[in-house]
N, C-alpha and C. Protein backbone atom coordinates (compact mmCIF):
# COMPACT_ATOMS: atom_id res chain seq x y z
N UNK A 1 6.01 45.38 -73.42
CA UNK A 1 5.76 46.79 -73.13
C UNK A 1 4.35 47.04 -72.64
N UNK A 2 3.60 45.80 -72.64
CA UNK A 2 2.09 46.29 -72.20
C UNK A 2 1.55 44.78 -71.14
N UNK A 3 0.55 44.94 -70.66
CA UNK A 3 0.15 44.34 -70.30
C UNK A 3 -1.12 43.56 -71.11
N UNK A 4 -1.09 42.29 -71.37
CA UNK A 4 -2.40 41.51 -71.91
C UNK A 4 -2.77 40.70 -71.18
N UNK A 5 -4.23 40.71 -71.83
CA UNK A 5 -4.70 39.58 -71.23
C UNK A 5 -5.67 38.76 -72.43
N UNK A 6 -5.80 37.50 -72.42
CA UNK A 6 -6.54 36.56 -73.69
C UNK A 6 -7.99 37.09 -73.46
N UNK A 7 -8.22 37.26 -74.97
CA UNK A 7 -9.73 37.17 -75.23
C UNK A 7 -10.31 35.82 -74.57
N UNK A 8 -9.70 34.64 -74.84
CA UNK A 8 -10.97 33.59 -74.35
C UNK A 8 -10.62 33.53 -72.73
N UNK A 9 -9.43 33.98 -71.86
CA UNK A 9 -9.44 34.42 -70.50
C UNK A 9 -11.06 35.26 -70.55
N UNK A 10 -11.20 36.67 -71.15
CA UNK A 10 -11.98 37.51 -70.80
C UNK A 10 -13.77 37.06 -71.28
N UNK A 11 -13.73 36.24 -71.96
CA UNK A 11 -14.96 35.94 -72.39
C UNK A 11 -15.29 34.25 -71.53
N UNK A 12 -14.52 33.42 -71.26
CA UNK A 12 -14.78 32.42 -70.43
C UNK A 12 -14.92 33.03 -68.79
N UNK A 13 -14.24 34.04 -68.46
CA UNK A 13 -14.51 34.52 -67.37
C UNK A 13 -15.74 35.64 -66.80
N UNK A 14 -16.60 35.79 -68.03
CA UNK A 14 -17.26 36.56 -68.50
C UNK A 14 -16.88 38.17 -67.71
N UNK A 15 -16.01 39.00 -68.22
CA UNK A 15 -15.16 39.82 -67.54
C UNK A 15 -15.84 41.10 -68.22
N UNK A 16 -16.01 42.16 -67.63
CA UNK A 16 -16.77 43.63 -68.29
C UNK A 16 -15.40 44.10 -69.44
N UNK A 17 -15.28 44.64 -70.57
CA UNK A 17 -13.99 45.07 -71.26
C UNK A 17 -14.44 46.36 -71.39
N UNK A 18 -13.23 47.56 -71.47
CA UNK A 18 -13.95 49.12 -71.95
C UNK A 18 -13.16 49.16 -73.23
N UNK A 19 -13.71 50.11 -73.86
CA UNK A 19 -12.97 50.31 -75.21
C UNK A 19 -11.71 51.32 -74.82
N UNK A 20 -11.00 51.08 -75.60
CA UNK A 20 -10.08 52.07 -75.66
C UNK A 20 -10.35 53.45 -76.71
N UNK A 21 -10.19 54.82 -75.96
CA UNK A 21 -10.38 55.73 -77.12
C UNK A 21 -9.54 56.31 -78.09
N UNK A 22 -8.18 55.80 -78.08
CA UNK A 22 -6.95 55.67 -79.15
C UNK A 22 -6.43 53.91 -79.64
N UNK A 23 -6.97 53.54 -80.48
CA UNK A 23 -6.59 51.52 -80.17
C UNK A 23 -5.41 52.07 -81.21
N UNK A 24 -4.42 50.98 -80.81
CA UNK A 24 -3.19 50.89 -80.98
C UNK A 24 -3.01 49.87 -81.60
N UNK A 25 -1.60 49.37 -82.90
CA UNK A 25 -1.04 48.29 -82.88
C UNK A 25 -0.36 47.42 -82.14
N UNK A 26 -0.21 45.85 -82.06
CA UNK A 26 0.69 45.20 -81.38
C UNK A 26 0.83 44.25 -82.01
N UNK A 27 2.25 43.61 -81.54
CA UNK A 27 2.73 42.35 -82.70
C UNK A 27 3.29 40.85 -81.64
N UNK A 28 3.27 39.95 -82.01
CA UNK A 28 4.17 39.26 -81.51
C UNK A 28 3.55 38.55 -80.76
N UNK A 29 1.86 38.52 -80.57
CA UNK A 29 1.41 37.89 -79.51
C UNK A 29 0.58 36.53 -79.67
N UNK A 30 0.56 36.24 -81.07
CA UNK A 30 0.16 34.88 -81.09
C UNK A 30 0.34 34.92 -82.92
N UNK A 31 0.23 33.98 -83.95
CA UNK A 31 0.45 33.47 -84.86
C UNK A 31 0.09 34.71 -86.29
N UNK A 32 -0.72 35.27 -85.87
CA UNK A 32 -1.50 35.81 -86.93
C UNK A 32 -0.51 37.18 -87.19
N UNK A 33 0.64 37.82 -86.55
CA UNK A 33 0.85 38.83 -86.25
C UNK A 33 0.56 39.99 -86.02
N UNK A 34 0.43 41.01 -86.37
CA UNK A 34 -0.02 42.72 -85.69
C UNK A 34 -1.76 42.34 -85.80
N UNK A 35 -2.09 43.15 -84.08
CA UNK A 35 -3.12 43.00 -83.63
C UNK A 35 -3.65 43.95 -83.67
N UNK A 36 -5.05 45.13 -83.63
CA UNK A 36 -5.20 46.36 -82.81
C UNK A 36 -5.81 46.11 -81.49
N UNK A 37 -5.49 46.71 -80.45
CA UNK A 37 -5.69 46.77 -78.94
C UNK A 37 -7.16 47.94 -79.19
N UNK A 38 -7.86 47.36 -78.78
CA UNK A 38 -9.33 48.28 -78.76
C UNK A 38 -10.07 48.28 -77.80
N UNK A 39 -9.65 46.90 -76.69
CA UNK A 39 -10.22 47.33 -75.38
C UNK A 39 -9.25 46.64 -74.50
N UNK A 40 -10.00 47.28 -73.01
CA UNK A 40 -8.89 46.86 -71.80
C UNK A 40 -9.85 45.90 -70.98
N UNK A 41 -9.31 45.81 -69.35
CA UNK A 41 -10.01 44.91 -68.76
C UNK A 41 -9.44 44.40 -67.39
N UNK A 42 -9.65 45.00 -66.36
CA UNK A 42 -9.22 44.68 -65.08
C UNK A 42 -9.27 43.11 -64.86
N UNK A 43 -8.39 42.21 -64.39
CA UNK A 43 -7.93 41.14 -64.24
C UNK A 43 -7.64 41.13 -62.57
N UNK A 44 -9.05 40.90 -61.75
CA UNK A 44 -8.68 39.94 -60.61
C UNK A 44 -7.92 38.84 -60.65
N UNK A 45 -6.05 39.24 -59.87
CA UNK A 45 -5.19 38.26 -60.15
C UNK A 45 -4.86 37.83 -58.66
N UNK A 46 -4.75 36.12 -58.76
CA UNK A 46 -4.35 35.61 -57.46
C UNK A 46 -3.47 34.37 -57.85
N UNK A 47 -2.07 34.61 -57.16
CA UNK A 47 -1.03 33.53 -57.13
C UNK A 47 -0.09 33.64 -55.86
N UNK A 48 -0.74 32.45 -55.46
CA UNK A 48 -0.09 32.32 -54.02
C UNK A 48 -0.71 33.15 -53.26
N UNK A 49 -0.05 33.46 -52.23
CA UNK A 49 -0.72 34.83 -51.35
C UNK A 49 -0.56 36.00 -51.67
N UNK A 50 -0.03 36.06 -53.36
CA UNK A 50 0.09 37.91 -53.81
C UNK A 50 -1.85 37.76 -54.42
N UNK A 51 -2.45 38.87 -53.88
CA UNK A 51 -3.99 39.29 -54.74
C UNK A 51 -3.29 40.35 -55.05
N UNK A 52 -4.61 40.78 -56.71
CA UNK A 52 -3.98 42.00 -57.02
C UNK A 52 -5.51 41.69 -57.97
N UNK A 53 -5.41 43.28 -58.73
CA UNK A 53 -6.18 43.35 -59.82
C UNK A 53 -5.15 44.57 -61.03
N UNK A 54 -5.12 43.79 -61.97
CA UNK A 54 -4.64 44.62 -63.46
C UNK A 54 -5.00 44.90 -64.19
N UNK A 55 -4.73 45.78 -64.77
CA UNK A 55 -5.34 46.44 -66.19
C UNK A 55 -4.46 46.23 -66.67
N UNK A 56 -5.37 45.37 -68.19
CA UNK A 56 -5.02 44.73 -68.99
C UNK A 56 -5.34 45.08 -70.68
N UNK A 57 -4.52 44.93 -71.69
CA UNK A 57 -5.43 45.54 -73.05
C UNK A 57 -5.62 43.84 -72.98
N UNK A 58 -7.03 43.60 -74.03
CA UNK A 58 -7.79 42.17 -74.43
C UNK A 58 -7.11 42.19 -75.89
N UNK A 59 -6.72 40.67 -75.94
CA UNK A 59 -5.89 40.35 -77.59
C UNK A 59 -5.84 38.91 -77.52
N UNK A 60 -6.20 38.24 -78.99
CA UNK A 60 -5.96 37.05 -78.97
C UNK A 60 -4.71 36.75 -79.03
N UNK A 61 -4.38 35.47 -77.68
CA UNK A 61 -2.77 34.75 -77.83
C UNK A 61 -3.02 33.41 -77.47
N UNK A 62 -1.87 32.84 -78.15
CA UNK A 62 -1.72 31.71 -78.24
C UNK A 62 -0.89 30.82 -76.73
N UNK A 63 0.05 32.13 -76.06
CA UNK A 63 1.45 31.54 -75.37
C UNK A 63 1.10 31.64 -74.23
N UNK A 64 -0.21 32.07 -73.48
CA UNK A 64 -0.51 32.41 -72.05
C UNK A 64 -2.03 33.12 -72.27
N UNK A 65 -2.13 33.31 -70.66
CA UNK A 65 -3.65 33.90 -70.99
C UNK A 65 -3.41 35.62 -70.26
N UNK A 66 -2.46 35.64 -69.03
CA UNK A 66 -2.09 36.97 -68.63
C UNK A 66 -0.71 36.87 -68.88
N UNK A 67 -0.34 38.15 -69.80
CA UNK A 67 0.85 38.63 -69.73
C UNK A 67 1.32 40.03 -68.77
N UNK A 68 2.03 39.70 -67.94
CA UNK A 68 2.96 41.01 -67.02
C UNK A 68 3.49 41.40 -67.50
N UNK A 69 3.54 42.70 -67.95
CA UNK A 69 4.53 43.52 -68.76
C UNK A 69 5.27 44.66 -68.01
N UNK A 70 5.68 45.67 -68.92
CA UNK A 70 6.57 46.43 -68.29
C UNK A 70 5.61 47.31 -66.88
N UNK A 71 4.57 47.47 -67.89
CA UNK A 71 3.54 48.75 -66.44
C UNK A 71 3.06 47.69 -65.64
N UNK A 72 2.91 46.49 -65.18
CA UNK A 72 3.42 46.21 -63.73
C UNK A 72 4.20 45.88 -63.18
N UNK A 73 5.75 45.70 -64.15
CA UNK A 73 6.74 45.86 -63.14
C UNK A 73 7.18 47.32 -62.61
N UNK A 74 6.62 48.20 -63.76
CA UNK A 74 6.81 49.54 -63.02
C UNK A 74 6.06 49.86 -62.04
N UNK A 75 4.74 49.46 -62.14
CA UNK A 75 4.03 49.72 -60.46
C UNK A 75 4.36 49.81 -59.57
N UNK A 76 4.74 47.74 -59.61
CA UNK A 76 4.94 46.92 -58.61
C UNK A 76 6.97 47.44 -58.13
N UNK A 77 7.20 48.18 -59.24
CA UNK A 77 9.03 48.09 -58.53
C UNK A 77 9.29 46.79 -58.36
N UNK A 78 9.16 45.78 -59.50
CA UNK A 78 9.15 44.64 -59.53
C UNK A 78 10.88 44.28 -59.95
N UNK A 79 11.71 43.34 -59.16
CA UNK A 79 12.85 43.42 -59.66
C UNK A 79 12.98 41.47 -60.32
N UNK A 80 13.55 41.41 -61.19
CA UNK A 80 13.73 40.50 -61.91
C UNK A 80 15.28 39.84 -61.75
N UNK A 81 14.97 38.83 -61.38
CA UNK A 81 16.26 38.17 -60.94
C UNK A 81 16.72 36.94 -62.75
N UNK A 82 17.13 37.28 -63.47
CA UNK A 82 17.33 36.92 -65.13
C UNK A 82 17.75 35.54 -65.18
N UNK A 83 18.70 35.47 -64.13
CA UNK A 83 19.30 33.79 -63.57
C UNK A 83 18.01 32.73 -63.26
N UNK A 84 17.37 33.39 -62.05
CA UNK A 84 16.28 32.21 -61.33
C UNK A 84 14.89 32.58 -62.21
N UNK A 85 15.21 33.47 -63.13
CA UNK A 85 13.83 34.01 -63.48
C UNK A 85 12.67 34.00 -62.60
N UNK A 86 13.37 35.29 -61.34
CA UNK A 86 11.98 35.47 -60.24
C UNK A 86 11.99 36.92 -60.20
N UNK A 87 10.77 37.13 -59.97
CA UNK A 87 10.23 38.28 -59.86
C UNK A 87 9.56 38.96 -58.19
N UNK A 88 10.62 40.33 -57.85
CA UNK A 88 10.68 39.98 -56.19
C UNK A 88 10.12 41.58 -56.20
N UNK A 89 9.07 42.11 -55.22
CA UNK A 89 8.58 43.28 -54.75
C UNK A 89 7.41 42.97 -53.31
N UNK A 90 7.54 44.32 -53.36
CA UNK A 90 6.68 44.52 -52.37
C UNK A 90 5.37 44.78 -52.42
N UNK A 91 3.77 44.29 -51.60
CA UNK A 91 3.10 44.09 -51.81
C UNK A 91 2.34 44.70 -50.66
N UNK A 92 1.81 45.47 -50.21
CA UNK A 92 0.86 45.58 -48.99
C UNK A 92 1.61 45.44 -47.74
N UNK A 93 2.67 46.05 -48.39
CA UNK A 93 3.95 45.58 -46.93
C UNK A 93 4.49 44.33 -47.03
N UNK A 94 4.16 43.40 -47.48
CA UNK A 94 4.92 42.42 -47.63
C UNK A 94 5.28 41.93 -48.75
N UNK A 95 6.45 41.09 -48.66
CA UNK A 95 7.85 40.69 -49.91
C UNK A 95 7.51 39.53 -50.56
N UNK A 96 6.85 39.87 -51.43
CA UNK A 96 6.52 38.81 -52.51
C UNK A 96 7.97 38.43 -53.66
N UNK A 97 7.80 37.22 -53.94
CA UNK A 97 8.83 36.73 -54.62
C UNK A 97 7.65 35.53 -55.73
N UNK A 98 7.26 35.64 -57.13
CA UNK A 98 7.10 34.56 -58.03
C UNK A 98 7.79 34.16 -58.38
N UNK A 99 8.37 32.82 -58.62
CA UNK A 99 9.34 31.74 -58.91
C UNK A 99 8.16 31.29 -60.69
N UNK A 100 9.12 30.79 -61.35
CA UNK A 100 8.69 30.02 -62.49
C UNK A 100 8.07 29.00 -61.92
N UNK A 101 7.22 28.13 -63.07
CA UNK A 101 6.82 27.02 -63.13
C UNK A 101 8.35 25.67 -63.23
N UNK A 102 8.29 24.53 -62.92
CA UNK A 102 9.63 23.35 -63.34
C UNK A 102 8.67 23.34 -64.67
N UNK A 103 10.15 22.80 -65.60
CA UNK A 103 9.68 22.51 -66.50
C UNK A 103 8.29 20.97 -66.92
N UNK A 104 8.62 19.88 -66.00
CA UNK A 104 7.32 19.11 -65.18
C UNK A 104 6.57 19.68 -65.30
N UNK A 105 5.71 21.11 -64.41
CA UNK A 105 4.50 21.68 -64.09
C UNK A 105 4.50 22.25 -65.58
N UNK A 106 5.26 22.74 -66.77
CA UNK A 106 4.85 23.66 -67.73
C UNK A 106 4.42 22.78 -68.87
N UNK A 107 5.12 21.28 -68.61
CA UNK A 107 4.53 19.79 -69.34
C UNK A 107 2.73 20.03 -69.04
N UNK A 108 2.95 19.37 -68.35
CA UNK A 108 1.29 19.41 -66.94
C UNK A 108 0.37 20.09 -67.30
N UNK A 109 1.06 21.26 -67.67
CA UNK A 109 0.11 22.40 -67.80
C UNK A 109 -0.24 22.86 -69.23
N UNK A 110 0.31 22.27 -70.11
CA UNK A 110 0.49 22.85 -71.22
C UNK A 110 -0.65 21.02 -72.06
N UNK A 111 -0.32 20.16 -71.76
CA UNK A 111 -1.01 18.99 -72.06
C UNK A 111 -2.56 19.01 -71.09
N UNK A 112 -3.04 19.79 -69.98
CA UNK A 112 -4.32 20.02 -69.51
C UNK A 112 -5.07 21.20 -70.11
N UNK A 113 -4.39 22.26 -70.88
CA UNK A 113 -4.94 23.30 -71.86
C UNK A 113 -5.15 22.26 -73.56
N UNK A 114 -4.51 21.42 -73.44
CA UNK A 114 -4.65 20.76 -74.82
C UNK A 114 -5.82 20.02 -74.36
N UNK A 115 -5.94 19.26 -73.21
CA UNK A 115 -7.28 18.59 -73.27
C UNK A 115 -8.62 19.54 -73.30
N UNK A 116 -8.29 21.04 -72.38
CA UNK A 116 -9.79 21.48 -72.35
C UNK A 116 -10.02 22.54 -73.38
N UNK A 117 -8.86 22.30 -74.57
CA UNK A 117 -9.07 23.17 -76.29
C UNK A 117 -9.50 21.69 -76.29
N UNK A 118 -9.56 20.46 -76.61
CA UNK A 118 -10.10 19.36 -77.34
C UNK A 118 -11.29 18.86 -77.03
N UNK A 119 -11.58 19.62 -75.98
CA UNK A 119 -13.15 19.17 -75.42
C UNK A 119 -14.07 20.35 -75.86
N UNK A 120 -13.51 21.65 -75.85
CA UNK A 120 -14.40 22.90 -76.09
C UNK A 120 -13.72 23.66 -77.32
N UNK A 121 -13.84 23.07 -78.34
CA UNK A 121 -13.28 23.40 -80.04
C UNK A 121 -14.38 24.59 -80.26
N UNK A 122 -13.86 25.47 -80.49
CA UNK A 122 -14.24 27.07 -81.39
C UNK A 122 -14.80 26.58 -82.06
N UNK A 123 -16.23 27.07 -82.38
CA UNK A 123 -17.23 27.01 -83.46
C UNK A 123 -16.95 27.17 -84.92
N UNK A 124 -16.42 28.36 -84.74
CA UNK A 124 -16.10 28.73 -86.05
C UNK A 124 -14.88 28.54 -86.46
N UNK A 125 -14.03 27.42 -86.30
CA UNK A 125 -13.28 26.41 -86.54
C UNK A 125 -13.50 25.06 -87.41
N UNK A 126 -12.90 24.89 -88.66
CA UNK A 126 -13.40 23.91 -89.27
C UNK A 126 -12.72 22.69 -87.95
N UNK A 127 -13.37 21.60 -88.23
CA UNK A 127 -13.38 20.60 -87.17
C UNK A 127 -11.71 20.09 -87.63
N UNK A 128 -11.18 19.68 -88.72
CA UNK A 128 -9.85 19.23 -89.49
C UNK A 128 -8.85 20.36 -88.95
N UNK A 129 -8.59 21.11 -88.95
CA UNK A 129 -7.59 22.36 -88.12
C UNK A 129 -7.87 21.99 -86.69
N UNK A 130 -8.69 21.27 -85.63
CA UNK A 130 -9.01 21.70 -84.29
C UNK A 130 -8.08 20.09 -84.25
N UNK A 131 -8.49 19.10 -85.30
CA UNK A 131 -7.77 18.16 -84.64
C UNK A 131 -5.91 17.82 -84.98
N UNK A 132 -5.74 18.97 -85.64
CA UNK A 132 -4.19 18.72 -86.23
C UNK A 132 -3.14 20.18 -85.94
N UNK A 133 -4.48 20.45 -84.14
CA UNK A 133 -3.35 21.57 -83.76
C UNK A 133 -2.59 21.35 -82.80
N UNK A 134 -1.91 19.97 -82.77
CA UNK A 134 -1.42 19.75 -81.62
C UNK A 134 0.08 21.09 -81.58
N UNK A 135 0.56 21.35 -80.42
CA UNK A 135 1.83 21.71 -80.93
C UNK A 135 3.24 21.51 -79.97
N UNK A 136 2.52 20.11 -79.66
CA UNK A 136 3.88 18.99 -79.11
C UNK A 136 4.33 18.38 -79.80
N UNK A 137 5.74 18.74 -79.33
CA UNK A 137 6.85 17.50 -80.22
C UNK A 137 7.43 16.95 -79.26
N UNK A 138 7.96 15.51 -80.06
CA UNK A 138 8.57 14.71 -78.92
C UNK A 138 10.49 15.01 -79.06
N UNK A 139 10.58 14.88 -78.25
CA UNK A 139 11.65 14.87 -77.45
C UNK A 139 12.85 14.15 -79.08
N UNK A 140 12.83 13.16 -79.32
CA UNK A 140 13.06 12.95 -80.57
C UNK A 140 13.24 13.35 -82.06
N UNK A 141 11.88 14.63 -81.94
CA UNK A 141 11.72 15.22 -83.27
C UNK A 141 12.77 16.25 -83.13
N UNK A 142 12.86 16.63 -81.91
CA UNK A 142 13.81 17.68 -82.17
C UNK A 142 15.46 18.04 -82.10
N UNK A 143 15.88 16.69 -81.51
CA UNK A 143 17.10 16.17 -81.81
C UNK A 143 17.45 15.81 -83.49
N UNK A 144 16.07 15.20 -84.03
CA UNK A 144 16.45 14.84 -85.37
C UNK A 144 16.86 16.30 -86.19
N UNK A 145 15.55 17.45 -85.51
CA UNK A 145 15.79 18.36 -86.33
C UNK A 145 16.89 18.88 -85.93
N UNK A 146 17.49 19.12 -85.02
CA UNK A 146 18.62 19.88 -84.92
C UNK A 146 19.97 19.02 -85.31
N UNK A 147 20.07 18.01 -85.58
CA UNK A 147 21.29 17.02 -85.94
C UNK A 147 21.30 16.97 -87.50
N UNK A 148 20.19 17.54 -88.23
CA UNK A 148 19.83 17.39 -89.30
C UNK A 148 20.23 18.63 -89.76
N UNK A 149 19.85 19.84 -89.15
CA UNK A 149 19.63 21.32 -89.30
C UNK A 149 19.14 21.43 -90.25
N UNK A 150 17.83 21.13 -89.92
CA UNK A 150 16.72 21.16 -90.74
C UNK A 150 15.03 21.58 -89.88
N UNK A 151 14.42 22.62 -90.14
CA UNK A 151 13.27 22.78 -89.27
C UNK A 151 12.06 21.83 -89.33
N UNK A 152 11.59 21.70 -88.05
CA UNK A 152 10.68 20.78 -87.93
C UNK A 152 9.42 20.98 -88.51
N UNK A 153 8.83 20.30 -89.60
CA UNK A 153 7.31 20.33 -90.20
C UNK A 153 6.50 19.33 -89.31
């Protein structure tokens, strides 16, 4: 229902944030559950040949660093194809279409955020939590767990 964007997006990018003058609850966006939204933050966004800039509320997450939510598909009259999971509108006159990542590139991508959390560990992180956060499983663990029906520790 909203648009986010990651605190360490907005502070590695060193990005201006405004406060918000009503902050709000939100849930669901990374481990800790309900958040308050207290500031926002325009997000120069570029993928592929769509540019854009969004306003964004700032919140720590775990699952991405920009989330698209409903107010830019309402902007954008963004239509969602649920099958190919693509997202097709119009842009400056022209017909933009985002396609997903293969699951390959979301491997790729998800094991090059694990290397540059293992090189640049949060301070205020005991060092024992930074090295036992992996949160890959193999291909194996989760056949066992599901043949087992039993959740994976």
């Amino acid at each position: 229902c909203t648009n986010v964007a990651s605190d360490t997006l907005v502070r590695k990018l060193g990005l201006s944030t405004r406060p918000l003058s009503r902050p709000f609850r939100l849930e669901w966006l990374n481990e800790t559950g309900e958040q308050y939204v207290k500031e926002q933050v325009t997000i120069p966004l570029t993928i592929g040949r769509y540019e854009d800039e969004v306003v964004c509320n700032v919140l720590p997450m775990d699952a991405c660093h920009i989330l698209l939510g409903r107010p830019w598909q309402f902007d954008k009259k963004a239509v969602h194809d649920g099958f190919t999971n693509r997202h097709s509108f119009d842009h400056k006159g022209k017909k933009i279409t985002l396609v997903p990542l293969s699951p390959l590139e979301v491997h790729q991508d998800q094991v090059q955020l694990k290397k540059s959390r293992d090189q640049d560990p949060k301070p205020d992180e005991p060092e024992s939590s930074q090295r036992n956060s992996n949160f890959f499983i193999k291909q194996s663990q989760v056949k066992r767990s599901l043949y087992f029906q039993k959740p994976f520790l």
